[in-house]
PDB file of N, CA and C in Angstrom:
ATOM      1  N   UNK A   1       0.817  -1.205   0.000  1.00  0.00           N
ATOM      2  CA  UNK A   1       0.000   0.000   0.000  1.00  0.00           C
ATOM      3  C   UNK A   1       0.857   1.263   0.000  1.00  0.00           C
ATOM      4  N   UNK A   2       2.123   1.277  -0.243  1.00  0.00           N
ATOM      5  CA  UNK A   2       3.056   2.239  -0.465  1.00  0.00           C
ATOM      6  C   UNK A   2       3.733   2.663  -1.789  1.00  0.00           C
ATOM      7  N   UNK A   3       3.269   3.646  -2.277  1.00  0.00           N
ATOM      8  CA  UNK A   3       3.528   4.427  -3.707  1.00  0.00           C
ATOM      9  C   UNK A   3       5.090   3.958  -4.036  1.00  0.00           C
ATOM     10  N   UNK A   4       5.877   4.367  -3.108  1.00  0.00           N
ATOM     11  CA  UNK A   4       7.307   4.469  -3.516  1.00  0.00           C
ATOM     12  C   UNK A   4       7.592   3.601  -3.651  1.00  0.00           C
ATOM     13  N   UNK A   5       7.084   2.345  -3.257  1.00  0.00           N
ATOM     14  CA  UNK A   5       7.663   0.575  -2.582  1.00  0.00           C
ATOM     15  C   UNK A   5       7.089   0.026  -4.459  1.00  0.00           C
ATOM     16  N   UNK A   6       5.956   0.763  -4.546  1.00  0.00           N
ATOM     17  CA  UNK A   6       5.340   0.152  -5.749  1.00  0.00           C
ATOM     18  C   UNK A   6       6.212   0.683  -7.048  1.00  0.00           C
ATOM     19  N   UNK A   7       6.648   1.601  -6.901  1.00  0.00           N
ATOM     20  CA  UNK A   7       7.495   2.563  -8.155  1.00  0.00           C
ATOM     21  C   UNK A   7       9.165   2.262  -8.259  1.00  0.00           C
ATOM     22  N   UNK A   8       8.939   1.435  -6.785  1.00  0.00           N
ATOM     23  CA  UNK A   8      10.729   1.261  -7.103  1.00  0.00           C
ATOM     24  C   UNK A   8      10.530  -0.289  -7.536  1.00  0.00           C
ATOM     25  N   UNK A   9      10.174  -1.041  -7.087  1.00  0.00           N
ATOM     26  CA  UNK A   9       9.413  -2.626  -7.493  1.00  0.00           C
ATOM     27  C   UNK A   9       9.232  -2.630  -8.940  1.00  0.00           C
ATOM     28  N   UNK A  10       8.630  -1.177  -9.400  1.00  0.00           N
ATOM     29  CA  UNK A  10       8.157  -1.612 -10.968  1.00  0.00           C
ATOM     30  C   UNK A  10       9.366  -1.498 -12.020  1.00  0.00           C
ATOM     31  N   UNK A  11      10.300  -0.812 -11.648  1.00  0.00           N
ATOM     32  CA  UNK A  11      11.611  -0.166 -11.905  1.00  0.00           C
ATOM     33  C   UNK A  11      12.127  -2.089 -12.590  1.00  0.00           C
ATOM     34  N   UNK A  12      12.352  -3.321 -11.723  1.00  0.00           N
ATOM     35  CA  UNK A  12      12.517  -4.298 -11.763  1.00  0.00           C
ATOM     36  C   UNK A  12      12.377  -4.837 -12.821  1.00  0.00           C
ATOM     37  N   UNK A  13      12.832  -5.263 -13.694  1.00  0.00           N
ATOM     38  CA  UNK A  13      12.573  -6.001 -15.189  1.00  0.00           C
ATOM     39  C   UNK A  13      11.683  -7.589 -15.008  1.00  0.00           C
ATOM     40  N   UNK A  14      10.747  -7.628 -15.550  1.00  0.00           N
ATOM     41  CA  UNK A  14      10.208  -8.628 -15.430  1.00  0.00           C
ATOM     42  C   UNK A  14       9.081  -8.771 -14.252  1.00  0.00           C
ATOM     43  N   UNK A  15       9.250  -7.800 -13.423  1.00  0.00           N
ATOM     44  CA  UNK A  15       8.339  -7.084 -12.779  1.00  0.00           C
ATOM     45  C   UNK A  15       7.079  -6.160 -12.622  1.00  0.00           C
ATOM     46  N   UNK A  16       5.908  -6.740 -12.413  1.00  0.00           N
ATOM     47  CA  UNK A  16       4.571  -5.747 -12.831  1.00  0.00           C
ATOM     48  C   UNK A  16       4.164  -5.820 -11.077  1.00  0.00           C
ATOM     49  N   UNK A  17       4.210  -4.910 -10.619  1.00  0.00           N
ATOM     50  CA  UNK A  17       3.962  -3.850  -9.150  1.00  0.00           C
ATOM     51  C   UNK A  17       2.327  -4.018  -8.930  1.00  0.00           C
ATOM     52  N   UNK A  18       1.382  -4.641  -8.358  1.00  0.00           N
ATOM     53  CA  UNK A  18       0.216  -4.341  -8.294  1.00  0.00           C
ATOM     54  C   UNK A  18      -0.356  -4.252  -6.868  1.00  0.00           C
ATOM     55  N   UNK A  19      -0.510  -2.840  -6.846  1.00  0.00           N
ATOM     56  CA  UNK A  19      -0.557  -2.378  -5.037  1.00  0.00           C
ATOM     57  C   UNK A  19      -1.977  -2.860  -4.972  1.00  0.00           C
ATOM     58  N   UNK A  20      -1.974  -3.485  -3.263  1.00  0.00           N
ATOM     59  CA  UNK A  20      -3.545  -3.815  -2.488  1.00  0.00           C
ATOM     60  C   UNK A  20      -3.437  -3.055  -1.623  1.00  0.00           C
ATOM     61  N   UNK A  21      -4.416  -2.495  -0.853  1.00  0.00           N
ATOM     62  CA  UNK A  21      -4.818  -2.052   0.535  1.00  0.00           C
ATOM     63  C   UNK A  21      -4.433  -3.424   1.245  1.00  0.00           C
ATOM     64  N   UNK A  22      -4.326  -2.690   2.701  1.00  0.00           N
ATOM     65  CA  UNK A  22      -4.038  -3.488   3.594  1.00  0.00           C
ATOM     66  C   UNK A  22      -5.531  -4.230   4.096  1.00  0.00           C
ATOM     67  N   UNK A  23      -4.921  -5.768   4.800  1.00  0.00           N
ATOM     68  CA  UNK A  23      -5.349  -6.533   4.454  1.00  0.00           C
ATOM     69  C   UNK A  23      -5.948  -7.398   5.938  1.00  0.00           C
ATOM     70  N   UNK A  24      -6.797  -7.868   6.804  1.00  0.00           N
ATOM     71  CA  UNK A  24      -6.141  -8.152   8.096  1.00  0.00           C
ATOM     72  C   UNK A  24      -5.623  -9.510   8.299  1.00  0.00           C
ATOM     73  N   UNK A  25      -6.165 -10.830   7.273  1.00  0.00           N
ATOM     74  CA  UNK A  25      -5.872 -12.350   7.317  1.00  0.00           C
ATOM     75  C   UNK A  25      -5.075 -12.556   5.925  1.00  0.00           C
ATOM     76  N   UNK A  26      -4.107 -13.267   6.327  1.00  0.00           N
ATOM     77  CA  UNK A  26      -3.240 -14.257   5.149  1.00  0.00           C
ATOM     78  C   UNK A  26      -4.399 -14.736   3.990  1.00  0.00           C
ATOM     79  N   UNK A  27      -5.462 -15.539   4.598  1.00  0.00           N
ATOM     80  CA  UNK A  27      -6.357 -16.031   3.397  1.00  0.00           C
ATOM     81  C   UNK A  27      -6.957 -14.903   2.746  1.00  0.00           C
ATOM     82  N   UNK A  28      -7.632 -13.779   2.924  1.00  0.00           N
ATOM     83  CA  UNK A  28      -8.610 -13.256   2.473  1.00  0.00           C
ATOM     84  C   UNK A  28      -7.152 -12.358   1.526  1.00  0.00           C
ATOM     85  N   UNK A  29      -6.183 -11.666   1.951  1.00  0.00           N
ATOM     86  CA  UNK A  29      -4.926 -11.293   0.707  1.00  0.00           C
ATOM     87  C   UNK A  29      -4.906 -11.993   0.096  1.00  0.00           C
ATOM     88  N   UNK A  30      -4.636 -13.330   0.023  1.00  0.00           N
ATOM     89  CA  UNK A  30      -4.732 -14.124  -0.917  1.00  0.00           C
ATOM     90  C   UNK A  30      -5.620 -14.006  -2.041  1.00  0.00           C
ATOM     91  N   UNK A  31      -6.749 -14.173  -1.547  1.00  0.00           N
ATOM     92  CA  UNK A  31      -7.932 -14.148  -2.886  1.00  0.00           C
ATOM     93  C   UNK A  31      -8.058 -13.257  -3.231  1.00  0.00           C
ATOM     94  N   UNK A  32      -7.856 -11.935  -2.888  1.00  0.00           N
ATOM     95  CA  UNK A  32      -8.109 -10.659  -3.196  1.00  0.00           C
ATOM     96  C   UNK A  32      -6.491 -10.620  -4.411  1.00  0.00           C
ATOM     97  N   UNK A  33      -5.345 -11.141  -3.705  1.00  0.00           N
ATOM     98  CA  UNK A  33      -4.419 -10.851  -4.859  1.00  0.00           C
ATOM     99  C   UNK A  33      -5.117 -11.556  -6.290  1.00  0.00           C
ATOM    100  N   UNK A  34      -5.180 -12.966  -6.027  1.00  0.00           N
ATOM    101  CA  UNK A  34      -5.906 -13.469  -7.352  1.00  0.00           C
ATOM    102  C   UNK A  34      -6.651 -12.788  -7.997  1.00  0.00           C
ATOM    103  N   UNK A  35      -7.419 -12.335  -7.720  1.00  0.00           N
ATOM    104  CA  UNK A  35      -8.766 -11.593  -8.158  1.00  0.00           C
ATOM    105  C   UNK A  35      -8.115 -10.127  -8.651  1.00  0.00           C
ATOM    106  N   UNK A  36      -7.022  -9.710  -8.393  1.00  0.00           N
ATOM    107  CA  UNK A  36      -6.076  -8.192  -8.794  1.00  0.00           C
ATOM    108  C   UNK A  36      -5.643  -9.044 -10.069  1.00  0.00           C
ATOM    109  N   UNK A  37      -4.792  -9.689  -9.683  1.00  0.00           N
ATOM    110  CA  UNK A  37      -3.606  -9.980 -10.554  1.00  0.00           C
ATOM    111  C   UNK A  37      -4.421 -10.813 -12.006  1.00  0.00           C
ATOM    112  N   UNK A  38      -5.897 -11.617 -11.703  1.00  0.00           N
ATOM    113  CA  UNK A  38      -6.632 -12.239 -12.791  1.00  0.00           C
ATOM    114  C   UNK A  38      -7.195 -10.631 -13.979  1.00  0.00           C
ATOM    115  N   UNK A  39      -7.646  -9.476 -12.546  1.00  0.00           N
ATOM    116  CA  UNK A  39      -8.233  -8.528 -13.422  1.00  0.00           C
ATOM    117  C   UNK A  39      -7.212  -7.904 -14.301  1.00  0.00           C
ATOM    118  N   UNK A  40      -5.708  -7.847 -14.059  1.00  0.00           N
ATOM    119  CA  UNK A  40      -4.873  -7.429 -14.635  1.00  0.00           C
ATOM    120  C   UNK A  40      -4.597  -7.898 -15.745  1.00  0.00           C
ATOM    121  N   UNK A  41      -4.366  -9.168 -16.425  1.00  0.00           N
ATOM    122  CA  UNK A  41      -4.610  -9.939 -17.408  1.00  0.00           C
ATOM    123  C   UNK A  41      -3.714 -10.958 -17.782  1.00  0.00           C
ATOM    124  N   UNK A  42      -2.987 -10.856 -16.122  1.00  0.00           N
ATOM    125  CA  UNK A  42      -1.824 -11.898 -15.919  1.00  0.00           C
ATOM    126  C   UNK A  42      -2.597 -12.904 -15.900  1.00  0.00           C
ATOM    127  N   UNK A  43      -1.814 -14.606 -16.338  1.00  0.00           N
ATOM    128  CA  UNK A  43      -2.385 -16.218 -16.361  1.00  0.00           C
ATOM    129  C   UNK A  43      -0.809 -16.692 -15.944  1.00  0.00           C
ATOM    130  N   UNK A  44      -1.031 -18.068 -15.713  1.00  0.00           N
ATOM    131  CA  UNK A  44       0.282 -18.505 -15.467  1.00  0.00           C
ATOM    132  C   UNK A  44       0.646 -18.672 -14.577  1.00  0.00           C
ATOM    133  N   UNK A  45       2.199 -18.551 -13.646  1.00  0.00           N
ATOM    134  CA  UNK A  45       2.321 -18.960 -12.534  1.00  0.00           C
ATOM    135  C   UNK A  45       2.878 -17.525 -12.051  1.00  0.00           C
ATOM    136  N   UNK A  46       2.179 -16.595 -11.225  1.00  0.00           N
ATOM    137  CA  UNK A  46       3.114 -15.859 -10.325  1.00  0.00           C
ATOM    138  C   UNK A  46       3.487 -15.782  -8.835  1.00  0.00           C
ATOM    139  N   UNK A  47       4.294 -15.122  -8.930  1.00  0.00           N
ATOM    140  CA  UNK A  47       5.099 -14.896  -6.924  1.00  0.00           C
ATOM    141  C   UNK A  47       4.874 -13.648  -6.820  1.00  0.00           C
ATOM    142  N   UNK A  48       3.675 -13.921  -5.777  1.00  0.00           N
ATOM    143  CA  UNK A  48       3.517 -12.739  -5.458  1.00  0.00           C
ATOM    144  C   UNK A  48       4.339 -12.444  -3.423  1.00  0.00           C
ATOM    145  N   UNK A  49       4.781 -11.684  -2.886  1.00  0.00           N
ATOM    146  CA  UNK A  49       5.682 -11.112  -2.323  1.00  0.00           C
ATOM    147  C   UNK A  49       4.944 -10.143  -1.255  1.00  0.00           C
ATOM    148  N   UNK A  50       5.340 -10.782   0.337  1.00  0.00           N
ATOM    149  CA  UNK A  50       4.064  -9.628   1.331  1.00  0.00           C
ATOM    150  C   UNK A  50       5.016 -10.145   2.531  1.00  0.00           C
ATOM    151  N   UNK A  51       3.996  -9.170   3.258  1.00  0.00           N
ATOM    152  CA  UNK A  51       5.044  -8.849   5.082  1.00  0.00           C
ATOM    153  C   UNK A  51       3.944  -9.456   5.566  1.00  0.00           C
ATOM    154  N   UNK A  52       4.062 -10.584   6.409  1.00  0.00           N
ATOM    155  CA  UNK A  52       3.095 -11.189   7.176  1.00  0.00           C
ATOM    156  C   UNK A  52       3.549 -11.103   9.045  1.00  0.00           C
ATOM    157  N   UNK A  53       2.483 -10.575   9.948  1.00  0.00           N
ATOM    158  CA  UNK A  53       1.421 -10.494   9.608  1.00  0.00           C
ATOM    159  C   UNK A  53       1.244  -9.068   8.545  1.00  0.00           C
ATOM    160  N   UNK A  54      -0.325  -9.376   8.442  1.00  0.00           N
ATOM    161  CA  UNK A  54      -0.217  -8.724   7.078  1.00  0.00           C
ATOM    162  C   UNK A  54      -0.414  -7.260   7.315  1.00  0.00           C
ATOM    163  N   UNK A  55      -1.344  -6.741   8.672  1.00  0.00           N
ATOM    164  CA  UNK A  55      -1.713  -5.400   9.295  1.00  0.00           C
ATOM    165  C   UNK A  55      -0.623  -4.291  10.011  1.00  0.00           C
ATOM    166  N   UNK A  56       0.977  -5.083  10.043  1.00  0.00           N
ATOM    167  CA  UNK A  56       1.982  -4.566  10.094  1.00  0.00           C
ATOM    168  C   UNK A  56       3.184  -3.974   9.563  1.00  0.00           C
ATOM    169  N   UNK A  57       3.836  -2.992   9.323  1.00  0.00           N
ATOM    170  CA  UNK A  57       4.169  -2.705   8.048  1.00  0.00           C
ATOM    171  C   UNK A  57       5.978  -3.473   8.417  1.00  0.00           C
ATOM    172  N   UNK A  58       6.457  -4.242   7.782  1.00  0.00           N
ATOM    173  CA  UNK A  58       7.804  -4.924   8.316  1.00  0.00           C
ATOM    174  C   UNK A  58       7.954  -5.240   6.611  1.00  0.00           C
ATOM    175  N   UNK A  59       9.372  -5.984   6.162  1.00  0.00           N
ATOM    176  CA  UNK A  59       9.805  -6.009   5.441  1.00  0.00           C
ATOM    177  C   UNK A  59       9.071  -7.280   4.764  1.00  0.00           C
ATOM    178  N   UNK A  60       9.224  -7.819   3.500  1.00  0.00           N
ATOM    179  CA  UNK A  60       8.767  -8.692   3.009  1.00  0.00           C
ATOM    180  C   UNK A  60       9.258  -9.877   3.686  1.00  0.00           C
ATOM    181  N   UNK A  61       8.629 -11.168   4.452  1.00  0.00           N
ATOM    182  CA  UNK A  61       9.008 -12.327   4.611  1.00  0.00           C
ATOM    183  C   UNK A  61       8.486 -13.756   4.157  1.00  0.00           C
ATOM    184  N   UNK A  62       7.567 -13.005   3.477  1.00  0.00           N
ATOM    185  CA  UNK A  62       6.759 -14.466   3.019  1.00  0.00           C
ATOM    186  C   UNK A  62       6.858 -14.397   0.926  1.00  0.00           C
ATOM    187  N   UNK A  63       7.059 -15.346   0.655  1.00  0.00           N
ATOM    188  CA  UNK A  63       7.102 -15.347  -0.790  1.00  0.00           C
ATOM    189  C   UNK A  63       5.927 -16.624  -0.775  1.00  0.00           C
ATOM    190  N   UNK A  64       4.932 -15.970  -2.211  1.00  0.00           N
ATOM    191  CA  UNK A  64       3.890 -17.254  -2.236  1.00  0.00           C
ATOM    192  C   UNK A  64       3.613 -17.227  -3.887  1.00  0.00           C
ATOM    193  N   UNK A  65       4.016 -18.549  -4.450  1.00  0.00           N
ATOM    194  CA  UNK A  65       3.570 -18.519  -5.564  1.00  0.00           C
ATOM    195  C   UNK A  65       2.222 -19.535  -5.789  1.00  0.00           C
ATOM    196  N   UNK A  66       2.023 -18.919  -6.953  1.00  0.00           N
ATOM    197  CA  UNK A  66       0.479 -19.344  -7.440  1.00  0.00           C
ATOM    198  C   UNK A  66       0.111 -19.279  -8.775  1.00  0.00           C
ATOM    199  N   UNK A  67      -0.962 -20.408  -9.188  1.00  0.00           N
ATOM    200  CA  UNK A  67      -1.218 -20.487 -10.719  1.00  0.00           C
ATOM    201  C   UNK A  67      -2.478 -19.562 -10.648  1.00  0.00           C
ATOM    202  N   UNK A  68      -2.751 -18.715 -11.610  1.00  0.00           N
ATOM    203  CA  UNK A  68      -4.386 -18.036 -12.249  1.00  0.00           C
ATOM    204  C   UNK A  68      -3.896 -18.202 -13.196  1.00  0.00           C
TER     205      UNK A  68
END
């Protein structure tokens, strides 16, 4: 949910940045990323990248990939 975090991320080659609001459970980010990343017009397998827990702002520690 941070502009700069999203603009320096997109900077990344091979990298597409797609900011969520914050979130309060692991599951419900989850489906909500799917449901971003499906409206975006990504398919395939991505890693998507978050600070868990999720209502705290700390550095990325969780990496989760996934097929849409």
């Amino acid at each position: 949910d941070d502009d700069s975090v999203v603009g320096r991320t997109s900077l990344v080659w091979g990298v597409q940045a797609i900011p969520i609001e914050r979130i309060a459970s692991t599951e419900a980010m989850l489906g909500v990323i799917r449901d971003r990343v499906s409206y975006a017009g990504f398919s395939g397998t991505v890693v998507v990248t978050t600070g868990i827990p999720t209502m705290e702002r700390s550095r990325t520690n969780t990496v989760h990939v996934m097929d849409v």
